[in-house]
N, C-alpha and C. Protein backbone atom coordinates (compact mmCIF):
# COMPACT_ATOMS: atom_id res chain seq x y z
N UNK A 1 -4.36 -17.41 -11.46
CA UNK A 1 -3.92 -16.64 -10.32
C UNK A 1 -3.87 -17.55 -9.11
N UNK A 2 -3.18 -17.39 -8.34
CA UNK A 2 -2.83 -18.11 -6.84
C UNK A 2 -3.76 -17.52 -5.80
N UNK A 3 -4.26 -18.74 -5.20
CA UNK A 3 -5.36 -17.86 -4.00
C UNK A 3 -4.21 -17.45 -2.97
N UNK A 4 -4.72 -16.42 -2.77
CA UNK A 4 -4.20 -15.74 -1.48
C UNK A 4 -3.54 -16.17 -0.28
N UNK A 5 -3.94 -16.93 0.00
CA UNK A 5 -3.20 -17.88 0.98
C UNK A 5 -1.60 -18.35 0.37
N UNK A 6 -1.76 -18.96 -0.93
CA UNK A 6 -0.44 -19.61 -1.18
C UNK A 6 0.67 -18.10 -1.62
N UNK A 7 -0.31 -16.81 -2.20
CA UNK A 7 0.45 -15.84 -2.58
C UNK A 7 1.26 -15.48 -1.21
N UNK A 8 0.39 -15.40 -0.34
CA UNK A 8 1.21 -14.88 1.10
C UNK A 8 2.02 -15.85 1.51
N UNK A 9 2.41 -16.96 1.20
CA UNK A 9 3.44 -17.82 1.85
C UNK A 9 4.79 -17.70 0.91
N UNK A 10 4.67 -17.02 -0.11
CA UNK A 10 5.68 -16.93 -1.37
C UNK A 10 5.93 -15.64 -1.21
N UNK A 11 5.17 -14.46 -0.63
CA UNK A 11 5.85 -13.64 0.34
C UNK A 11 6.61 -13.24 1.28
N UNK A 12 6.09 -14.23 2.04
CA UNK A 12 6.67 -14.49 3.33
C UNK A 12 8.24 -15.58 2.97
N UNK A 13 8.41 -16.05 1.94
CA UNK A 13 9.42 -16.41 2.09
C UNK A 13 10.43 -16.11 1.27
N UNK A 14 10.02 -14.86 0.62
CA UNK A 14 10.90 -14.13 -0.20
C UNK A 14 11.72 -12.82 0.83
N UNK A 15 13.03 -12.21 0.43
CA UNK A 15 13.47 -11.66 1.25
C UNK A 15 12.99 -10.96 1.08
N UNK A 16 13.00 -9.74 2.27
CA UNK A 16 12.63 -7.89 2.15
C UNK A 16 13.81 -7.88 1.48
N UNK A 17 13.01 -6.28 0.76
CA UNK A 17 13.91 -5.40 -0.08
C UNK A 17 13.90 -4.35 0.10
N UNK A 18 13.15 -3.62 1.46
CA UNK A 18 12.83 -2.47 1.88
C UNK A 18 12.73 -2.61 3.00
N UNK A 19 13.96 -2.35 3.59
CA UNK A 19 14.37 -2.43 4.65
C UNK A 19 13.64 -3.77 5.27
N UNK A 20 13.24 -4.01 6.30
CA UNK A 20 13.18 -4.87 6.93
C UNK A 20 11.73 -5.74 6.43
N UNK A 21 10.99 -4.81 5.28
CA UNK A 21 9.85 -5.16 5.00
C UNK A 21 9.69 -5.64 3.01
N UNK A 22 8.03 -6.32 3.16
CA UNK A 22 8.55 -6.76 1.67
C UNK A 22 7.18 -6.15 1.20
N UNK A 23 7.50 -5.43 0.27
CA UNK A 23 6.47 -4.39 -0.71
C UNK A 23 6.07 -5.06 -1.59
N UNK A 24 4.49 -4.85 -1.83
CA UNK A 24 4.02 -5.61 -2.80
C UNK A 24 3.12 -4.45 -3.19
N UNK A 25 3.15 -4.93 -4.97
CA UNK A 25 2.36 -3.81 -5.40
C UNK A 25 1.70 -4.27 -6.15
N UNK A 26 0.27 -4.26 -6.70
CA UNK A 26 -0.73 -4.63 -7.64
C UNK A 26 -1.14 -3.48 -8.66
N UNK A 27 -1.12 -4.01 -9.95
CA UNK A 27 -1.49 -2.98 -11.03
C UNK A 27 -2.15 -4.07 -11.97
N UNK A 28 -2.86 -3.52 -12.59
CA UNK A 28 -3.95 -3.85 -13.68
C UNK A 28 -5.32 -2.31 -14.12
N UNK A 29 -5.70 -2.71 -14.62
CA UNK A 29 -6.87 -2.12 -15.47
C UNK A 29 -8.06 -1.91 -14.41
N UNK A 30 -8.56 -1.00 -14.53
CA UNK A 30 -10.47 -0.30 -13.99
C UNK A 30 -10.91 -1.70 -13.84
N UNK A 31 -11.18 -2.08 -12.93
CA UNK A 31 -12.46 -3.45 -12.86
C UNK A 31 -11.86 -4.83 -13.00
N UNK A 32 -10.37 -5.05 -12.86
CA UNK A 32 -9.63 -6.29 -12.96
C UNK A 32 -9.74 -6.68 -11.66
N UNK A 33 -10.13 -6.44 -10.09
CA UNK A 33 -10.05 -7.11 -9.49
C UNK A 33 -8.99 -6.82 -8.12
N UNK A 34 -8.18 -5.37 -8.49
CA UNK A 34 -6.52 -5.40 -7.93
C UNK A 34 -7.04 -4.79 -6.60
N UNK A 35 -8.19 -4.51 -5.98
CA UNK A 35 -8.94 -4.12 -4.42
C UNK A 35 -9.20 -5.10 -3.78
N UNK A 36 -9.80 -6.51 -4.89
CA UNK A 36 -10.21 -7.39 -3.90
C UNK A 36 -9.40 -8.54 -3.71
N UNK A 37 -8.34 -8.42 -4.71
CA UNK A 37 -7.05 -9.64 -4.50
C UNK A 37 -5.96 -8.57 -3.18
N UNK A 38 -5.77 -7.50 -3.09
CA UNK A 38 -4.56 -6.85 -2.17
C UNK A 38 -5.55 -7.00 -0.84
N UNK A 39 -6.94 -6.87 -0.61
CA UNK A 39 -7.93 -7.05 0.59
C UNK A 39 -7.91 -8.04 0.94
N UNK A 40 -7.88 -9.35 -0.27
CA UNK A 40 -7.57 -10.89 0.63
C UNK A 40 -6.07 -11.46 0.99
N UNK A 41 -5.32 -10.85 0.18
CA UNK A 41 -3.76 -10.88 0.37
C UNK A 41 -3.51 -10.05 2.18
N UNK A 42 -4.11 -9.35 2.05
CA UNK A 42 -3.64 -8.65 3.56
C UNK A 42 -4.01 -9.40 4.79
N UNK A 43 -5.76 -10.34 4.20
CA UNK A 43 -6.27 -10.70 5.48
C UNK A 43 -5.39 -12.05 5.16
N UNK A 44 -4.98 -12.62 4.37
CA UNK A 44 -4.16 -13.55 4.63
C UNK A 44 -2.55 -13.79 5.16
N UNK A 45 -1.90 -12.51 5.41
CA UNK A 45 -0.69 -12.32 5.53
C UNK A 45 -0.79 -11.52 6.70
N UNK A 46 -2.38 -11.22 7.25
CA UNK A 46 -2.35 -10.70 9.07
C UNK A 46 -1.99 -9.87 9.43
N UNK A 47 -1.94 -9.23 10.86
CA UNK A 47 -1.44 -8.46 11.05
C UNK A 47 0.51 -7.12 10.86
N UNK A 48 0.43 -8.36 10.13
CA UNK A 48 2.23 -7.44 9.61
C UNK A 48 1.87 -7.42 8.38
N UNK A 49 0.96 -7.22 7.93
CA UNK A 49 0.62 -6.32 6.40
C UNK A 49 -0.17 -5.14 7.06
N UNK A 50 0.04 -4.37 6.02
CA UNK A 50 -0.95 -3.18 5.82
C UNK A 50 -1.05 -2.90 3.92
N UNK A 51 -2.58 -2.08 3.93
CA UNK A 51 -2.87 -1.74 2.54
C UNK A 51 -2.47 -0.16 2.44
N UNK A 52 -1.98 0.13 1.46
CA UNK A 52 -2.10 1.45 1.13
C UNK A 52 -2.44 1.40 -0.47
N UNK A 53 -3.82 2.62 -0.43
CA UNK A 53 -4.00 2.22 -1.72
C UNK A 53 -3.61 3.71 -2.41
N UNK A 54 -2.77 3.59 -3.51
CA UNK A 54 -2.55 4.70 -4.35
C UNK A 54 -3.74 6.28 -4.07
N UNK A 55 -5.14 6.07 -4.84
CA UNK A 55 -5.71 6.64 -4.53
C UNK A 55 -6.05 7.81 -3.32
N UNK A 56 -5.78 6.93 -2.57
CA UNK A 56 -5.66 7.75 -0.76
C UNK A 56 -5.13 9.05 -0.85
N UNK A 57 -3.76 8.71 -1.65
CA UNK A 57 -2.83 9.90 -1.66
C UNK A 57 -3.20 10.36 -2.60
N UNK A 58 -3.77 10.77 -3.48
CA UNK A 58 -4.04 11.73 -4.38
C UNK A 58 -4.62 12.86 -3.51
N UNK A 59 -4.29 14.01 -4.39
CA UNK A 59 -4.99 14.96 -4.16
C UNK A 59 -6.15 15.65 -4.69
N UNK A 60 -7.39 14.91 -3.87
CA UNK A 60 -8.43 15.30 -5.23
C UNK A 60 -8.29 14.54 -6.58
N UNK A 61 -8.97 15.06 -7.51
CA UNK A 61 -8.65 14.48 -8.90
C UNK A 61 -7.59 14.40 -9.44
N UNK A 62 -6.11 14.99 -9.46
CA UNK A 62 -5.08 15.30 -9.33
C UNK A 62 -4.48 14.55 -9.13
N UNK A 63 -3.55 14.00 -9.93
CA UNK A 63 -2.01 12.86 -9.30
C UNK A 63 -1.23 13.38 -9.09
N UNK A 64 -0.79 14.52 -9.09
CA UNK A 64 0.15 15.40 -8.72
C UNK A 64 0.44 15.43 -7.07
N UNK A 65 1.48 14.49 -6.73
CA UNK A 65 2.48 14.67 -5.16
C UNK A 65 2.21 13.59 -4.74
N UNK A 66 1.15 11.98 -5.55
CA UNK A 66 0.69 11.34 -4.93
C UNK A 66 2.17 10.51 -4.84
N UNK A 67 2.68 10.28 -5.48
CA UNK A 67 3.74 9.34 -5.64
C UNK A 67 5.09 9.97 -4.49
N UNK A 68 5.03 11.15 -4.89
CA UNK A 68 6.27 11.78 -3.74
C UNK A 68 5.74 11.62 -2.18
N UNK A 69 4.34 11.65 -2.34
CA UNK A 69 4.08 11.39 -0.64
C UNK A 69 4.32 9.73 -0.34
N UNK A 70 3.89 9.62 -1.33
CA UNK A 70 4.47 7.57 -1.15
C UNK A 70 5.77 7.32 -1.05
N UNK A 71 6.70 8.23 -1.46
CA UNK A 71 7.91 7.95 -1.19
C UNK A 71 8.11 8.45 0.11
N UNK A 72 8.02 10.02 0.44
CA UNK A 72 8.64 10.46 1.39
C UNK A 72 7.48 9.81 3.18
N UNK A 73 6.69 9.44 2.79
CA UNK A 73 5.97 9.07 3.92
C UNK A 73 5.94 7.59 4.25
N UNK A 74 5.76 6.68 3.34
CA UNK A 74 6.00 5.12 3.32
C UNK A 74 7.89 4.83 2.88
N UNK A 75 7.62 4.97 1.64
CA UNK A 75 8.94 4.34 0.88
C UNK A 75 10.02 4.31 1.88
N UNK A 76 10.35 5.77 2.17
CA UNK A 76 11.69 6.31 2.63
C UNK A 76 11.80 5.82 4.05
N UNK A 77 10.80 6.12 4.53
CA UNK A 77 11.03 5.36 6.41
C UNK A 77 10.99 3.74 6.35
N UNK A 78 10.29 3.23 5.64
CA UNK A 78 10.78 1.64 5.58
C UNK A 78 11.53 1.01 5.51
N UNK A 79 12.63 2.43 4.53
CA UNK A 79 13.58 1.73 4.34
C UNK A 79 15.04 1.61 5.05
N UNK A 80 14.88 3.20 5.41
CA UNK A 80 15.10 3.60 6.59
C UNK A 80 15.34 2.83 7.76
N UNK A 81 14.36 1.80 8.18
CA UNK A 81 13.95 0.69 9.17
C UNK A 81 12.99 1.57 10.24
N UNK A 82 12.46 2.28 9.72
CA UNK A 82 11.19 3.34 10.17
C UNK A 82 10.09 3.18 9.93
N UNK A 83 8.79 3.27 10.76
CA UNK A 83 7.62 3.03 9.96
C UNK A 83 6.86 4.14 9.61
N UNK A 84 6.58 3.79 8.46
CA UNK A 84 5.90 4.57 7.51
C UNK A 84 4.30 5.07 7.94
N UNK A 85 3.76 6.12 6.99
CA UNK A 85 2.63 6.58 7.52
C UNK A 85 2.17 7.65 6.04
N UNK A 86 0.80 7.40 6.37
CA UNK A 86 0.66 8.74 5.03
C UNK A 86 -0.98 9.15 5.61
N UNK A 87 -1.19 10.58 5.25
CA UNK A 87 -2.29 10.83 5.12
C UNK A 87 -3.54 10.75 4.17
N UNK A 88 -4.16 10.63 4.52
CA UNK A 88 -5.24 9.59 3.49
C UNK A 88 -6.23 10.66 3.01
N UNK A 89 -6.63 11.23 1.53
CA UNK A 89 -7.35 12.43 1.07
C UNK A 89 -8.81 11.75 1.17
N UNK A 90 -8.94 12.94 2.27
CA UNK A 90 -10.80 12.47 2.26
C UNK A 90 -11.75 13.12 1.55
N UNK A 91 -11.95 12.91 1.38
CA UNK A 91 -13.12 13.21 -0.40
C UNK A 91 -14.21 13.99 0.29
N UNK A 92 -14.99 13.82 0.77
CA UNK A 92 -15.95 15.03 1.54
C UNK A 92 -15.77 16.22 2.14
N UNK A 93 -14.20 16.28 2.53
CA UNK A 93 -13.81 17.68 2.96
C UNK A 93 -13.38 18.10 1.81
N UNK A 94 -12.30 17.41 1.24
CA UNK A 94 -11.68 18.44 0.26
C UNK A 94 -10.23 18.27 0.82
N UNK A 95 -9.81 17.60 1.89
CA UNK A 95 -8.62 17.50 1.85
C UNK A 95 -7.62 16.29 2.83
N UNK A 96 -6.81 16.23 3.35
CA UNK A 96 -6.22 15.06 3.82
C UNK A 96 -6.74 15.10 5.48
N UNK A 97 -6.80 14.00 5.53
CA UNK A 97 -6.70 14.06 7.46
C UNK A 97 -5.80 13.53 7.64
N UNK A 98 -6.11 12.96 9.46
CA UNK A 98 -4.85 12.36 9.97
C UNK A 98 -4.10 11.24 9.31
N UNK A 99 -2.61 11.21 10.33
CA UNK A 99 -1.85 10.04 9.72
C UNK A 99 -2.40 8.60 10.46
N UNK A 100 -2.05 8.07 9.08
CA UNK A 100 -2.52 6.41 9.34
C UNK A 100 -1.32 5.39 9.17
């Protein structure tokens, strides 16, 4: 794997493909690591990254709308040339709060 530093410069010099921005997505397995490689990827690529992590958007235990809110709240305004936003499910209430 590439430390973080060199991943974000192979970012940065690849074109956007969403709208003005370039989406990166991490997948692997329970316990591979994909929280603490997208956490050092962000602090290495600064302030014009942000994380959104799948999870957030769930509802509850439930995957059901997580993906449509990723579209209609991130995906679609990015691409748009809009910035994106989603509400993040907070686990102690029971339901979403504000937008982030």
């Amino acid at each position: 794997m590439l430390p973080a530093d060199a991943l974000a410069a192979r970012i940065r010099a690849a074109p956007a493909r969403l709208g003005d921005v370039r989406l990166v997505t991490v997948d692997g397995p329970a316990g591979s690591g994909k929280t603490t490689l997208a956490g050092r990827l962000v602090a290495a690529l600064g302030d014009d990254a942000a994380l959104v992590h799948l999870e957030d958007l769930y509802a509850g235990w439930t995957l059901t709308g997580a993906v449509a809110r990723l579209q209609a709240g991130v995906l679609r305004p990015l691409a748009e040339g809009r910035p994106g936003s989603h509400h993040r499910y907070d686990w102690a209430t029971g339901r979403f709060g504000p937008n982030r």
